[in-house]
N, C-alpha and C. Protein backbone atom coordinates (compact mmCIF):
# COMPACT_ATOMS: atom_id res chain seq x y z
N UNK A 1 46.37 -8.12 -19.84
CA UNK A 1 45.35 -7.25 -19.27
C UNK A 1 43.98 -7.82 -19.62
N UNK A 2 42.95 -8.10 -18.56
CA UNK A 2 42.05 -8.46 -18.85
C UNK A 2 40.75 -7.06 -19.15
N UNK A 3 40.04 -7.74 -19.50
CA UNK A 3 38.40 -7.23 -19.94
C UNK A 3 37.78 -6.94 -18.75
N UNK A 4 37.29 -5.60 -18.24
CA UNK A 4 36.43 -5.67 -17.21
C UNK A 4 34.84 -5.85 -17.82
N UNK A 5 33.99 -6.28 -16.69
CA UNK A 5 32.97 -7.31 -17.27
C UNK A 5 31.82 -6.01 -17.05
N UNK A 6 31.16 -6.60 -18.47
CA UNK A 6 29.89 -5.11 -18.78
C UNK A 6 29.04 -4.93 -17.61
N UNK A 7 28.60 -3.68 -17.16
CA UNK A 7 27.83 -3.19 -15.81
C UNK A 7 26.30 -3.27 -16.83
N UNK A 8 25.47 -3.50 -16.08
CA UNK A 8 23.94 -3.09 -16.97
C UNK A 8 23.95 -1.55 -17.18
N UNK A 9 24.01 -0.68 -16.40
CA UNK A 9 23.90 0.62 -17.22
C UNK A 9 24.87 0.33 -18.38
N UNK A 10 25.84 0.19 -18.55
CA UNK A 10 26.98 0.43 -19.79
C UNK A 10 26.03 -0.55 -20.96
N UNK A 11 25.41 -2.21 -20.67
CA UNK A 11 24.75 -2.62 -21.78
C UNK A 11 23.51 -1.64 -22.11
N UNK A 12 23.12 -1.26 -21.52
CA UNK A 12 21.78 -0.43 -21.71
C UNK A 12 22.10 0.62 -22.37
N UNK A 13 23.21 1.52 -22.20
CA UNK A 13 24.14 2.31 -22.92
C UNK A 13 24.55 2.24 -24.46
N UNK A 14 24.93 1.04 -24.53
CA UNK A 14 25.79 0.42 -25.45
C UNK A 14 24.47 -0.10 -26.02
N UNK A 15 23.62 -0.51 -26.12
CA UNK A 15 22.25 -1.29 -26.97
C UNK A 15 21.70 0.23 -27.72
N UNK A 16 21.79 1.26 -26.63
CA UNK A 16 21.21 2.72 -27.70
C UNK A 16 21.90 3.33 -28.38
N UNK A 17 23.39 3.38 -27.76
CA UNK A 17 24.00 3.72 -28.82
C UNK A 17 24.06 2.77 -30.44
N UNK A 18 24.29 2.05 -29.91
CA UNK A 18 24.21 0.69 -31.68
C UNK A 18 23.31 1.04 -32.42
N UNK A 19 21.98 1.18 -31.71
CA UNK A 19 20.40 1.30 -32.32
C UNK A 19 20.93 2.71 -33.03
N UNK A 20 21.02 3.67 -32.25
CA UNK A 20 21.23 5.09 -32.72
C UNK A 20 22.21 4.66 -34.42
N UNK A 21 23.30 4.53 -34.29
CA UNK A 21 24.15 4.04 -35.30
C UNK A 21 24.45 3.20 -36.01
N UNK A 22 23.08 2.33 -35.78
CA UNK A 22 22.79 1.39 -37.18
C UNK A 22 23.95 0.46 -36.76
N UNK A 23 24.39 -0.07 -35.54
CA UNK A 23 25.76 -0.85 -35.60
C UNK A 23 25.19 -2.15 -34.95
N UNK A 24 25.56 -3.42 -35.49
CA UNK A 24 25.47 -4.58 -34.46
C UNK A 24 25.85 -4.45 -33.33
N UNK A 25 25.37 -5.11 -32.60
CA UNK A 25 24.88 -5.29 -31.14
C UNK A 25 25.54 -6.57 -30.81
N UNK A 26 26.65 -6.25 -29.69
CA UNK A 26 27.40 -7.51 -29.30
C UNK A 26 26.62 -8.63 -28.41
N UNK A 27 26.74 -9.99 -28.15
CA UNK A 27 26.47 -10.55 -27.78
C UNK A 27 26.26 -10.43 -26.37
N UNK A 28 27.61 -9.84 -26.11
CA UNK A 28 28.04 -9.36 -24.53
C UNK A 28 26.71 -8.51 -23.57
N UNK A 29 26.29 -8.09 -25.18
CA UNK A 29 25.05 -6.64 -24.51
C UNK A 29 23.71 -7.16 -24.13
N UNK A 30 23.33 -8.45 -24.88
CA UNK A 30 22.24 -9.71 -24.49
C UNK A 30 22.53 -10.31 -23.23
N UNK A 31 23.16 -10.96 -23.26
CA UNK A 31 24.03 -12.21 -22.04
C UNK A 31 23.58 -10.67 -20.85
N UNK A 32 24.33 -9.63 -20.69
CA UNK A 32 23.80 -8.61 -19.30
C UNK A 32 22.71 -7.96 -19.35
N UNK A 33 22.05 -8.24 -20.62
CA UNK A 33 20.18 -7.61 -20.53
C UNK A 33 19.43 -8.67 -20.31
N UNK A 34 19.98 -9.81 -19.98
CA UNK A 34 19.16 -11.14 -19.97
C UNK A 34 19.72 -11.35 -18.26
N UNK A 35 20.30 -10.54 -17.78
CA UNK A 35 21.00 -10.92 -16.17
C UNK A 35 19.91 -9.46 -15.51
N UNK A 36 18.75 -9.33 -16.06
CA UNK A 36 18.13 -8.35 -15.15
C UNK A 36 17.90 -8.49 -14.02
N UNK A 37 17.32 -9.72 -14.05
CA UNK A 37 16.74 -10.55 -12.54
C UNK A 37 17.42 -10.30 -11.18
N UNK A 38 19.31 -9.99 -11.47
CA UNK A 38 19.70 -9.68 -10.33
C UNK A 38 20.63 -7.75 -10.41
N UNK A 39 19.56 -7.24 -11.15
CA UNK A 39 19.98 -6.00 -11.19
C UNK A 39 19.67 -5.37 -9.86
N UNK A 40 20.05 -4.13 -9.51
CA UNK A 40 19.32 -2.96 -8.40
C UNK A 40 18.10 -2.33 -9.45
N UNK A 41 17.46 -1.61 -8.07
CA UNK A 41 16.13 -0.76 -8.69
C UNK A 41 16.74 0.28 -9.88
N UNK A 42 17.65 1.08 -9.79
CA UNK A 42 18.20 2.17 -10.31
C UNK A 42 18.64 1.38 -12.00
N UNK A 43 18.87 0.46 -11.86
CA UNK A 43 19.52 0.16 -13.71
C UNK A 43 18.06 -0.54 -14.06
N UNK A 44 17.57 -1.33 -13.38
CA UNK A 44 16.16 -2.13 -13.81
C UNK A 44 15.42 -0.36 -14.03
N UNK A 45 15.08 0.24 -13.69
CA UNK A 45 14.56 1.73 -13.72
C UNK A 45 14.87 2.64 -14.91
N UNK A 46 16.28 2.49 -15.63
CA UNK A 46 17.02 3.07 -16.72
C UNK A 46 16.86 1.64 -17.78
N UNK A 47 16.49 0.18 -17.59
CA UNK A 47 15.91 -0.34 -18.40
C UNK A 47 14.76 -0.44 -19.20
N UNK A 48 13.86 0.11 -17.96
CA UNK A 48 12.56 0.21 -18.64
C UNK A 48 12.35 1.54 -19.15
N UNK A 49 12.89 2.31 -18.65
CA UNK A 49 12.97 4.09 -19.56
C UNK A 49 13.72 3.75 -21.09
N UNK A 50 14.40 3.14 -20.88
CA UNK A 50 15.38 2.72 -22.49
C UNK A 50 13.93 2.56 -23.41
N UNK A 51 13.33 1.33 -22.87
CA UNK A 51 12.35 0.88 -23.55
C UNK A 51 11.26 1.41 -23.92
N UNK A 52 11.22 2.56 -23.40
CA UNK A 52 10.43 3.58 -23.91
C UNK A 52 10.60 4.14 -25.37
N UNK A 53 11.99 4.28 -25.53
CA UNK A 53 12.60 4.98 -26.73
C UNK A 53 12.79 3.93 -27.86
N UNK A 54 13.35 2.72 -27.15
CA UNK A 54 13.86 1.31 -27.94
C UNK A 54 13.09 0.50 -27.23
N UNK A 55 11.87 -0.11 -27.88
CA UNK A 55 10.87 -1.21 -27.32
C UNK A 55 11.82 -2.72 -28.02
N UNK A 56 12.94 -2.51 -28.52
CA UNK A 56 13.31 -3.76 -29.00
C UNK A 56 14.33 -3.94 -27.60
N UNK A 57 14.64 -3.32 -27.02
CA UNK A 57 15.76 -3.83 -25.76
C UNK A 57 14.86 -4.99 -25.05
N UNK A 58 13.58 -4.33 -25.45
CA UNK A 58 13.17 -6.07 -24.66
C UNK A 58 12.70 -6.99 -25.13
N UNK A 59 12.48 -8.27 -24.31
CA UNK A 59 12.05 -9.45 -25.12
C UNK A 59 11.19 -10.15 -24.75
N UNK A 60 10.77 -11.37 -25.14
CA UNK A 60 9.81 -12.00 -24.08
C UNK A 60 10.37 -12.46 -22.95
N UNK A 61 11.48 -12.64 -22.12
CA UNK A 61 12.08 -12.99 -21.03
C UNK A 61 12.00 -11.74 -20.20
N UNK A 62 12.85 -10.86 -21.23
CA UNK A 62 13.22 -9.51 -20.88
C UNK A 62 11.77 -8.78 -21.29
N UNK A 63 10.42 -8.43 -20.36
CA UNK A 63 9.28 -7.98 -20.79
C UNK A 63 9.18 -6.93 -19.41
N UNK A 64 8.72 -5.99 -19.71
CA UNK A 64 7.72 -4.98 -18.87
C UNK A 64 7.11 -5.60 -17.60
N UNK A 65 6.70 -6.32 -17.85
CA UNK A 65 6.03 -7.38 -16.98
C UNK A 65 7.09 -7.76 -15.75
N UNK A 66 7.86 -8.33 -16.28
CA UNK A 66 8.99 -8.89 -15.65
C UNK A 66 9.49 -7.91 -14.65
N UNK A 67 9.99 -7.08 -15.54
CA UNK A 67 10.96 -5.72 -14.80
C UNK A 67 9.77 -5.27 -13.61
N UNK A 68 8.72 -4.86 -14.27
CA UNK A 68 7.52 -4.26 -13.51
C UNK A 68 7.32 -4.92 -11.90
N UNK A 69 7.31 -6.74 -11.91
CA UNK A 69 7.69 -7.22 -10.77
C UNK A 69 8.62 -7.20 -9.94
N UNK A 70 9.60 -7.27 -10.36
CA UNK A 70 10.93 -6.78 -9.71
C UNK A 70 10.94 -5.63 -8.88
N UNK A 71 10.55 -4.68 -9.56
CA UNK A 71 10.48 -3.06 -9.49
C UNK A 71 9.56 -3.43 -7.89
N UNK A 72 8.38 -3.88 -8.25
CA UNK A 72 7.42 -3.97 -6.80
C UNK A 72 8.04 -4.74 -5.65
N UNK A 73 8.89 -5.47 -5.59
CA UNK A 73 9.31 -6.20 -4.73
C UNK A 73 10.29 -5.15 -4.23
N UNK A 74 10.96 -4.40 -4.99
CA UNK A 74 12.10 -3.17 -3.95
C UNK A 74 11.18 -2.12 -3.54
N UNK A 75 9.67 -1.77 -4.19
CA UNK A 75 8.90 -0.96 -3.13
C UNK A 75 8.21 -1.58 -1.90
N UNK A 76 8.12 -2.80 -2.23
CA UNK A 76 7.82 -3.93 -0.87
C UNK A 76 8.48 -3.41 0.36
N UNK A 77 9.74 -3.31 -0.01
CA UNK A 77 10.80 -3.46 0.72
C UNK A 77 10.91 -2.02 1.90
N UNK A 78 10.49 -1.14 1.18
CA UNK A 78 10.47 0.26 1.87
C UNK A 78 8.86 0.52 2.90
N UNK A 79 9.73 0.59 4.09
CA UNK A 79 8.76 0.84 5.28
C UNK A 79 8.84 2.26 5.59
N UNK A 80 7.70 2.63 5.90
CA UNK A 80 7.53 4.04 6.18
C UNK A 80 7.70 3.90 7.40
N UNK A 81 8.73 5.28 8.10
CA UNK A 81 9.18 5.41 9.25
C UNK A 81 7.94 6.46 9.74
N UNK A 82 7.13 6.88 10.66
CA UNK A 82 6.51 8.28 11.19
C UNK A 82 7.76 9.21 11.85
N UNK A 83 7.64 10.22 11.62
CA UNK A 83 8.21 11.53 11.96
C UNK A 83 7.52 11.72 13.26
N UNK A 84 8.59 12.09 14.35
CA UNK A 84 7.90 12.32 15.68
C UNK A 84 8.16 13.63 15.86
């Protein structure tokens, strides 16, 4: 039986819970907080709220900045329709 492979909400999950409980932090939970770049708006969105609480989830790769761009490129994306 294999391992199903960590979702970013579950690392983002799993990084507060550890913090909360004083527990090391698997490698597994870096390697998918360092794969933001091809997240959706909705977990990049629950990343940067994390970081509100835990400013260590991020890093200099993984920065505000970063996410913050991302974030603008999926409001890029949304065209306003007019209501007739």
């Amino acid at each position: 039986m294999h391992k199903k492979p960590m979702t970013p909400t579950r690392a983002v999950e799993t990084f507060i819970r550890c913090k909360k409980n004083r527990e090391p932090i698997a490698e597994e939970v870096f390697l998918v907080l360092d794969s933001f770049k091809i997240w959706n708006e909705i977990e990049l969105t629950g990343l940067l709220n994390a970081s509100f609480y835990f400013p260590e989830i991020l890093s200099d790769y993984r920065s505000e900045t970063a996410i913050n761009a991302i974030l603008q490129k999926f409001n890029q994306r949304i065209v306003d329709m007019p209501i007739q």
